[in-house]
C-alpha atoms as a PDB file:
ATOM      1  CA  UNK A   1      -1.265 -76.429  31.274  1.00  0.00           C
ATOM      2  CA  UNK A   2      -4.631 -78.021  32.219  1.00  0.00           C
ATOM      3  CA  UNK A   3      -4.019 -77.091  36.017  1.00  0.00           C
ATOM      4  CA  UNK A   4      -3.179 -73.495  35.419  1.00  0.00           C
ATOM      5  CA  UNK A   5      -6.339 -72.629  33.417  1.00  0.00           C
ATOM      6  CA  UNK A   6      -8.153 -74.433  36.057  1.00  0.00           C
ATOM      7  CA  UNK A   7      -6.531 -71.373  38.416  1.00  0.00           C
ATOM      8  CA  UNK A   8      -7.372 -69.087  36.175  1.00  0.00           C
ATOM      9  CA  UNK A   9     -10.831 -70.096  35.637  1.00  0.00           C
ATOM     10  CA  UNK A  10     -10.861 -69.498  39.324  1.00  0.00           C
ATOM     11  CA  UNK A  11      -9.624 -66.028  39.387  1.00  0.00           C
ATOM     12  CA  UNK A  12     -11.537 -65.169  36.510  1.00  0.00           C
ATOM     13  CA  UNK A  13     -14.649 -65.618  38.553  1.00  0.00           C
ATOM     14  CA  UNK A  14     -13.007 -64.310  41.737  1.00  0.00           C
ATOM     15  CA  UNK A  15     -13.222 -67.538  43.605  1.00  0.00           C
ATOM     16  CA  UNK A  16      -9.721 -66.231  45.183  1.00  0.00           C
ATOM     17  CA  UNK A  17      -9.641 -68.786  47.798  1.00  0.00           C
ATOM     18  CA  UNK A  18     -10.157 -71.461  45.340  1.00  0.00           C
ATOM     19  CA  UNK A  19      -7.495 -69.785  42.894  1.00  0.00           C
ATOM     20  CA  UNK A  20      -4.977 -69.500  46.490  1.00  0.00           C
ATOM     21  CA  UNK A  21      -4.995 -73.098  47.266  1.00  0.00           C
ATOM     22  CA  UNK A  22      -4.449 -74.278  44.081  1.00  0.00           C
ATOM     23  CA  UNK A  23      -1.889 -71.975  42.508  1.00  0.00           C
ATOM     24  CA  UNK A  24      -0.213 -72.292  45.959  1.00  0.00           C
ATOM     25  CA  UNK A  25       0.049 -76.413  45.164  1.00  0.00           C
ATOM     26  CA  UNK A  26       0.605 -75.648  41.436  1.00  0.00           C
ATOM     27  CA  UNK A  27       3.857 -73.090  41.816  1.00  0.00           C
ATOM     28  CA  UNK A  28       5.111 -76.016  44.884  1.00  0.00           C
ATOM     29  CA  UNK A  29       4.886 -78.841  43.156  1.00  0.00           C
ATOM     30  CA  UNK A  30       6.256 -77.557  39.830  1.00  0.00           C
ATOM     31  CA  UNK A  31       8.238 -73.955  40.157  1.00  0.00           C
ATOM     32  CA  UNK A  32       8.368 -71.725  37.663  1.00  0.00           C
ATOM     33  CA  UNK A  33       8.438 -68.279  36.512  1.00  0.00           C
ATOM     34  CA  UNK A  34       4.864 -68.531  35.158  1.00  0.00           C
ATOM     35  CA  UNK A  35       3.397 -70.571  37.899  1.00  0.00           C
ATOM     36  CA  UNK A  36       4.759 -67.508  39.861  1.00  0.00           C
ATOM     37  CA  UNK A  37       2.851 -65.138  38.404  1.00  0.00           C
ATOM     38  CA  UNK A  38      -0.298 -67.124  38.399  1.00  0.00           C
ATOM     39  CA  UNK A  39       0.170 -67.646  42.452  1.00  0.00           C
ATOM     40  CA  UNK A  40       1.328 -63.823  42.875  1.00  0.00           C
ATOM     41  CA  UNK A  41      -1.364 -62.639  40.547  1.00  0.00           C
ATOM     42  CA  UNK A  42      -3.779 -64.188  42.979  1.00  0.00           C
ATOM     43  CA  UNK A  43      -2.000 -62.711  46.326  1.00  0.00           C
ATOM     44  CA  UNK A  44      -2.790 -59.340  44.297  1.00  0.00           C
ATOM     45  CA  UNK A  45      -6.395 -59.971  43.759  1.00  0.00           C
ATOM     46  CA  UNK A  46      -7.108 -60.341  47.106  1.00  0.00           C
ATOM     47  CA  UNK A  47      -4.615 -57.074  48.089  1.00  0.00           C
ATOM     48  CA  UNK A  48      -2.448 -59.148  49.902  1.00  0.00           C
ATOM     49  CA  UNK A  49       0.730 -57.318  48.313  1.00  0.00           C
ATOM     50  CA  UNK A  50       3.009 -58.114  50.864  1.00  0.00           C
ATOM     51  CA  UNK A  51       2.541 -61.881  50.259  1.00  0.00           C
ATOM     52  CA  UNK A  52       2.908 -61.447  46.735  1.00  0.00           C
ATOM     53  CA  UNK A  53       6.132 -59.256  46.468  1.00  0.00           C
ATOM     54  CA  UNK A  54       7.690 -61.958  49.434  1.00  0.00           C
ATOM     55  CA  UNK A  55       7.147 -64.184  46.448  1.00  0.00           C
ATOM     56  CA  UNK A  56       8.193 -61.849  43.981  1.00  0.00           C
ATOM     57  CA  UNK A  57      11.471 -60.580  45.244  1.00  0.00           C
ATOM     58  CA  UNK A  58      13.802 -62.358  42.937  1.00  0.00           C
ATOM     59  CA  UNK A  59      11.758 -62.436  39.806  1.00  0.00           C
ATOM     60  CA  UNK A  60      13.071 -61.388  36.182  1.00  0.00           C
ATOM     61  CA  UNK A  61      10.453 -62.086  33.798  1.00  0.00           C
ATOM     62  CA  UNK A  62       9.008 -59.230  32.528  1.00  0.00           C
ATOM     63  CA  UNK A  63       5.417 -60.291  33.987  1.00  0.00           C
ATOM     64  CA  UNK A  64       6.373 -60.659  37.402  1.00  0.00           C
ATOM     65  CA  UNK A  65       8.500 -57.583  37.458  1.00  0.00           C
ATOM     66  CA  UNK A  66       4.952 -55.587  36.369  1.00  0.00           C
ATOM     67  CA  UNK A  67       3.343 -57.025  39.210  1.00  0.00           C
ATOM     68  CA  UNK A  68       5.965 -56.611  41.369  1.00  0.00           C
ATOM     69  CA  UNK A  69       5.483 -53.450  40.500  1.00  0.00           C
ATOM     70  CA  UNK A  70       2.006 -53.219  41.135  1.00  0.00           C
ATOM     71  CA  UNK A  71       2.340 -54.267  44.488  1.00  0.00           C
ATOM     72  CA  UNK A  72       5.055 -51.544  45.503  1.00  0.00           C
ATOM     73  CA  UNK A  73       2.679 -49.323  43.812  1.00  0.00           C
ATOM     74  CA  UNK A  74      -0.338 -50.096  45.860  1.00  0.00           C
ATOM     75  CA  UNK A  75       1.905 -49.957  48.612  1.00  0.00           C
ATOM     76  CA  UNK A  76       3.271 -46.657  48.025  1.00  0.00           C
ATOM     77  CA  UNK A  77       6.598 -47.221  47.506  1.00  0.00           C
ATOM     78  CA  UNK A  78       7.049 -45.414  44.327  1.00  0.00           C
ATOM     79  CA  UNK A  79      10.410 -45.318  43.587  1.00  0.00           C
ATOM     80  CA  UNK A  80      10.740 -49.509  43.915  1.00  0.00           C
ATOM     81  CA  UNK A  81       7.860 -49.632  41.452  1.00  0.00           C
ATOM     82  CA  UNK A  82       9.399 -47.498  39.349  1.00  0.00           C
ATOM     83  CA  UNK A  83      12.670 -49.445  39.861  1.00  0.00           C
ATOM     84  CA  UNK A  84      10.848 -52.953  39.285  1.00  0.00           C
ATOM     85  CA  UNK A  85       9.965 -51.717  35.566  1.00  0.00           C
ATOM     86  CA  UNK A  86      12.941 -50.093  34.450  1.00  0.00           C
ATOM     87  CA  UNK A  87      15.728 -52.167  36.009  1.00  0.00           C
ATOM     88  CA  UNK A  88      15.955 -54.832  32.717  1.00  0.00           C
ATOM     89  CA  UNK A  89      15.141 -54.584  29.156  1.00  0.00           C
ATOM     90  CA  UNK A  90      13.038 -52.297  26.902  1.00  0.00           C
ATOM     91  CA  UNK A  91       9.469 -51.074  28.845  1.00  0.00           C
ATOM     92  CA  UNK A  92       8.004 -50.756  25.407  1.00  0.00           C
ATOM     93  CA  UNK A  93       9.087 -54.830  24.297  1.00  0.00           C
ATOM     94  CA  UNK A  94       9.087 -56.373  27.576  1.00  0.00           C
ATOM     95  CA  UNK A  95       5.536 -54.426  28.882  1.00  0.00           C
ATOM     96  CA  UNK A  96       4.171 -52.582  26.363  1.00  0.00           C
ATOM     97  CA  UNK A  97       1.553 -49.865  27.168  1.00  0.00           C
ATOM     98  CA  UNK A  98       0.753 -51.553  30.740  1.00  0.00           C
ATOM     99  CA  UNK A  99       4.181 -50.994  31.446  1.00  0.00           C
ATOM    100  CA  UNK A 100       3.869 -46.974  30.110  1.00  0.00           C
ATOM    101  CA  UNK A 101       0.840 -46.265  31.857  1.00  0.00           C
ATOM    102  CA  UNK A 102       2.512 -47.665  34.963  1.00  0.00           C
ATOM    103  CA  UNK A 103       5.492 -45.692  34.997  1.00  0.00           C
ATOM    104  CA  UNK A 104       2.830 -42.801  34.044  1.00  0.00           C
ATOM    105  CA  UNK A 105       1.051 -43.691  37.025  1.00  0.00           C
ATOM    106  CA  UNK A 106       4.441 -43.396  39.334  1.00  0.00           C
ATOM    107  CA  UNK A 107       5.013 -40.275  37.846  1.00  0.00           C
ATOM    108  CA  UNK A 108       2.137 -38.450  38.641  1.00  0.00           C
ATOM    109  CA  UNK A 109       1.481 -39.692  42.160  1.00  0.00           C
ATOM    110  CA  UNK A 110       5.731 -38.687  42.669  1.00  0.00           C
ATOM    111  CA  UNK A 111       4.725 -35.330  41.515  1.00  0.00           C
ATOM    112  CA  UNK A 112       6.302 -35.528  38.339  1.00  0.00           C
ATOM    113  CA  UNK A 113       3.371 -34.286  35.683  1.00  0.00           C
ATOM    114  CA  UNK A 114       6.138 -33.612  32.910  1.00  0.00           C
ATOM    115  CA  UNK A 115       7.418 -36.990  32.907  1.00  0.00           C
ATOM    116  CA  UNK A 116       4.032 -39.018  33.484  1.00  0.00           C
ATOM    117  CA  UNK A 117       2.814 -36.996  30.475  1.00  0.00           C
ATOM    118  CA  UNK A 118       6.030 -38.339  28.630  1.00  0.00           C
ATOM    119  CA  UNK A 119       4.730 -42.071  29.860  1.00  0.00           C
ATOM    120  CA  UNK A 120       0.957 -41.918  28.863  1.00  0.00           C
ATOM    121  CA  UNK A 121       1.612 -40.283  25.719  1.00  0.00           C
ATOM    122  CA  UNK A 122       3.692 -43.638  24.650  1.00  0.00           C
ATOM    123  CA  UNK A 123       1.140 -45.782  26.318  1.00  0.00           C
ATOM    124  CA  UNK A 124      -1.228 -44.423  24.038  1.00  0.00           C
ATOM    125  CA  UNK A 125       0.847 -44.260  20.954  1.00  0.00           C
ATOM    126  CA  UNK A 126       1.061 -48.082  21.848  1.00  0.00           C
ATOM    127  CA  UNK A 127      -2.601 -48.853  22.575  1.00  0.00           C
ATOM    128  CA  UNK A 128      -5.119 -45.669  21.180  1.00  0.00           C
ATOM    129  CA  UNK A 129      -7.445 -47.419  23.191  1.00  0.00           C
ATOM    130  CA  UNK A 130      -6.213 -46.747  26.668  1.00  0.00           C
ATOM    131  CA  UNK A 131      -8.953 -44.772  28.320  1.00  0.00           C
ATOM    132  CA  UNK A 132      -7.201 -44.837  31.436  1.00  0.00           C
ATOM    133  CA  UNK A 133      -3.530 -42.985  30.099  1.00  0.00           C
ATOM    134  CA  UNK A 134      -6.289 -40.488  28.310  1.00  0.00           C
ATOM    135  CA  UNK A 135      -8.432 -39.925  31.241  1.00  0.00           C
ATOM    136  CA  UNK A 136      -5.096 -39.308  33.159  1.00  0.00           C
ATOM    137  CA  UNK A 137      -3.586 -36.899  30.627  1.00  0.00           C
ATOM    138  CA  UNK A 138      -6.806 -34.886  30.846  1.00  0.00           C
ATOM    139  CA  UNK A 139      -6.268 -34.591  34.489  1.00  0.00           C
ATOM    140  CA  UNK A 140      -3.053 -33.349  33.652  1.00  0.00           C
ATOM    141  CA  UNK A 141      -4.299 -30.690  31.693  1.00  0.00           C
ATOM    142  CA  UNK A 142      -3.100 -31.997  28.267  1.00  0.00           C
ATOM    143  CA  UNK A 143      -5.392 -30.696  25.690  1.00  0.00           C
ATOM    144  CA  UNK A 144      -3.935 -32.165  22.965  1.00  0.00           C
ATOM    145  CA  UNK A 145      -4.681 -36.056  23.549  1.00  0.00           C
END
């Protein structure tokens, strides 16, 4: 809707205050799943990622479970980001490579190289162009990228 690209707009430009106050009217005057995202998505932006996982807590869409997610990442709780991705559905439908190089991501900072190689190799069978899942394959000593 109109009101959400107007949030967006906001974030896009990283006028996070603006994008806080109105995604913060937008998800309270009309709730939903997407208007969740767009509010939590701004709580990440400005690393607030306990605000945005309060929010967060009881989401299923496949959107809000990445960046639900991405906050338990950045807050170093591996194993609930981990959890967060793989709890519903199929990674590779519901997230695609962002939701490989994520799990890759988990798996190398939990010390498992085997099975983060496992995840970036899929990420980048998904998306070739995923300098990030090759990068971190190269740290892992994977010559064959």
């Amino acid at each position: 809707d109109d009101f959400s690209q107007v949030v967006r707009r906001y974030l896009d430009s990283y006028q996070l205050e603006n994008a806080l106050a109105l995604a913060t009217v937008l998800y309270h005057e009309q709730p939903s799943e997407t208007h969740l995202s767009l509010l939590a998505d701004t709580f990440i932006r400005r690393r607030s990622y306990h605000e945005a996982l309060d929010l967060l807590q009881s989401a299923t869409e496949p959107r809000n479970r990445y960046l639900k997610a991405i906050c338990f990442l950045n807050l170093g709780s591996l194993r609930e980001a981990e959890d967060s991705i793989l709890c519903c559905g199929s990674v590779e439908q519901d997230l695609g490579a962002a939701g490989y190089h994520l799990l890759g991501v988990v798996s190398k900072r939990a010390n498992r190289p085997d099975q983060a190689i496992v995840y970036f190799r899929k990420c980048l069978a998904l998306d070739p162009l995923s300098f990030d899942s090759f990068k971190a394959l190269c740290d892992l000593g994977v010559s064959d990228v």
